[in-house]
Protein backbone atom coordinates (compact mmCIF):
# COMPACT_ATOMS: atom_id res chain seq x y z
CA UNK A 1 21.75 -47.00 19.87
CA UNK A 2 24.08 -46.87 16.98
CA UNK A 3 26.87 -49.78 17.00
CA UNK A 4 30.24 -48.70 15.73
CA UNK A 5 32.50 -51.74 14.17
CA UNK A 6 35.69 -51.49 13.24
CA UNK A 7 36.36 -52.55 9.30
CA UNK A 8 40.13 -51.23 8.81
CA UNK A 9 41.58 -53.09 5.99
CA UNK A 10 45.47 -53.69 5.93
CA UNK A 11 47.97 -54.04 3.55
CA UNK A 12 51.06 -56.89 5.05
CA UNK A 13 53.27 -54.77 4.60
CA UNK A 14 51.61 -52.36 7.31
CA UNK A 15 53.54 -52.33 10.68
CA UNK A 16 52.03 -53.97 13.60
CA UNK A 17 51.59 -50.05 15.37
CA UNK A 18 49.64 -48.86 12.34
CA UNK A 19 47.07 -51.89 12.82
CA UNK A 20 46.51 -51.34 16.11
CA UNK A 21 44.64 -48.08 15.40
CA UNK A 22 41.54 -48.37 13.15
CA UNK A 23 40.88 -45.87 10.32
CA UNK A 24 37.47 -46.96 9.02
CA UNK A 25 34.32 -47.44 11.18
CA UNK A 26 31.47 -48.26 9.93
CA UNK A 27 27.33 -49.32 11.36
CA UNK A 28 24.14 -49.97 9.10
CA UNK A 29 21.13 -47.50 9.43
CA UNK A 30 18.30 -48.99 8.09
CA UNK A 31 19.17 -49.98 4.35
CA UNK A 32 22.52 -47.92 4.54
CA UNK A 33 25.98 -48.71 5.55
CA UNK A 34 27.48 -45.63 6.66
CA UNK A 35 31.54 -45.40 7.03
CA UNK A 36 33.75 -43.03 8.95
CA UNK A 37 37.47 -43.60 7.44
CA UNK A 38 40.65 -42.12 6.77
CA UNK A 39 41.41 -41.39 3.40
CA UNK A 40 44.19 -41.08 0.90
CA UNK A 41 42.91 -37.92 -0.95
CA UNK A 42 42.51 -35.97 2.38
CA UNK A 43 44.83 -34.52 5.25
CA UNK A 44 45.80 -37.75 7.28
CA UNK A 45 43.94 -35.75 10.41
CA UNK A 46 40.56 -35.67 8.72
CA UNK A 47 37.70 -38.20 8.95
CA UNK A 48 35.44 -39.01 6.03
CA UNK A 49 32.19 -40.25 5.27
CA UNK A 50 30.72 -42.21 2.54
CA UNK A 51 27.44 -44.68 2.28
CA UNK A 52 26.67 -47.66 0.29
CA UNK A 53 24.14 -46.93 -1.58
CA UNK A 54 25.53 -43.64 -1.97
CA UNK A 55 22.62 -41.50 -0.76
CA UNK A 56 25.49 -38.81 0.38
CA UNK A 57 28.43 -38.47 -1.35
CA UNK A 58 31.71 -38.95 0.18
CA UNK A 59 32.74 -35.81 2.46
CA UNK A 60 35.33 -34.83 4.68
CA UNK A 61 34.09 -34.34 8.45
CA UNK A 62 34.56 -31.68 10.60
CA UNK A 63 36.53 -33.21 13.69
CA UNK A 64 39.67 -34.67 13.77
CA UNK A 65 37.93 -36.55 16.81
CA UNK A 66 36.47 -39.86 15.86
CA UNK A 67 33.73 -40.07 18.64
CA UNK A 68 32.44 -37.10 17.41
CA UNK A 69 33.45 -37.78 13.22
CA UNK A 70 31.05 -40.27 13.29
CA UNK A 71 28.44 -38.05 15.26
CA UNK A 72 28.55 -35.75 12.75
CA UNK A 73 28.18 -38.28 9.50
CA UNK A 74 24.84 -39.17 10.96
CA UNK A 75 23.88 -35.74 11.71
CA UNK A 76 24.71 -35.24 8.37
CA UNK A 77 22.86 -38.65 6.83
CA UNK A 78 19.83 -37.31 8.92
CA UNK A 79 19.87 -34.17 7.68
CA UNK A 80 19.82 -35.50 4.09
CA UNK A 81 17.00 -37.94 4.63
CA UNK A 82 14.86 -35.39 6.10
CA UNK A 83 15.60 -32.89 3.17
CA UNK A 84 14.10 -36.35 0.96
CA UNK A 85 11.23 -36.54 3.25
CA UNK A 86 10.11 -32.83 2.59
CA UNK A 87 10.81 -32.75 -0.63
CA UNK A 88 8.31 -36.17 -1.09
CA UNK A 89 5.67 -34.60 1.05
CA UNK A 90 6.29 -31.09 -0.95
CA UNK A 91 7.44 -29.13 2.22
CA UNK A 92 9.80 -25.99 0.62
C-alpha cells in the first residue's frame, strides 16, 4: 500500500487556517518521489504532479479531490513506466 505524507511548506507569514490544510503530498515508489501539490501557476482548485527524478513532467490532475489527485498521479506514473517497459522490450 502506498503511504501518503504530508510535506506542505509554509511561509510565517501564512495564517494559522491556511496551515491546517496541506497542499503538497508526497510517497516514494521505488527510486521516485512522487508529489501531489497545489501550485502557483494553476487554478487554486487543481492538484498537480511532479517526480524527482523527473521521469514525468509536472501536470495538472484531473480532480479537484485529493484522495483521488493522487490516485490518478500514479495511474499516470504507471502508465509511463509501462510505456518504458515496452518500448525496452520493443513492444509497439
Amino acid at each position: 500500500m502506498i503511504e501518503w505524507k504530508d510535506a506542505s511548506s509554509w511561509s510565517q507569514k501564512d495564517s494559522a487556517e491556511a496551515r491546517s490544510v496541506p497542499k503538497t503530498w508526497s510517497t516514494i515508489v521505488g527510486p521516485v518521489r512522487l508529489s501531489v501539490t497545489r501550485h502557483i501557476h494553476y487554478d487554486p482548485d487543481t492538484w498537480v504532479m511532479s517526480c524527482n527524478p523527473p521521469v514525468v513532467m509536472q501536470t495538472p490532475l484531473e480532480s479537484a479531490d485529493i484522495d483521488r489527485a493522487k490516485e490518478q498521479a500514479l495511474e499516470k506514473l504507471h502508465d509511463f513506466c509501462c510505456r518504458v517497459m515496452a518500448e525496452i522490450n520493443g513492444i509497439p
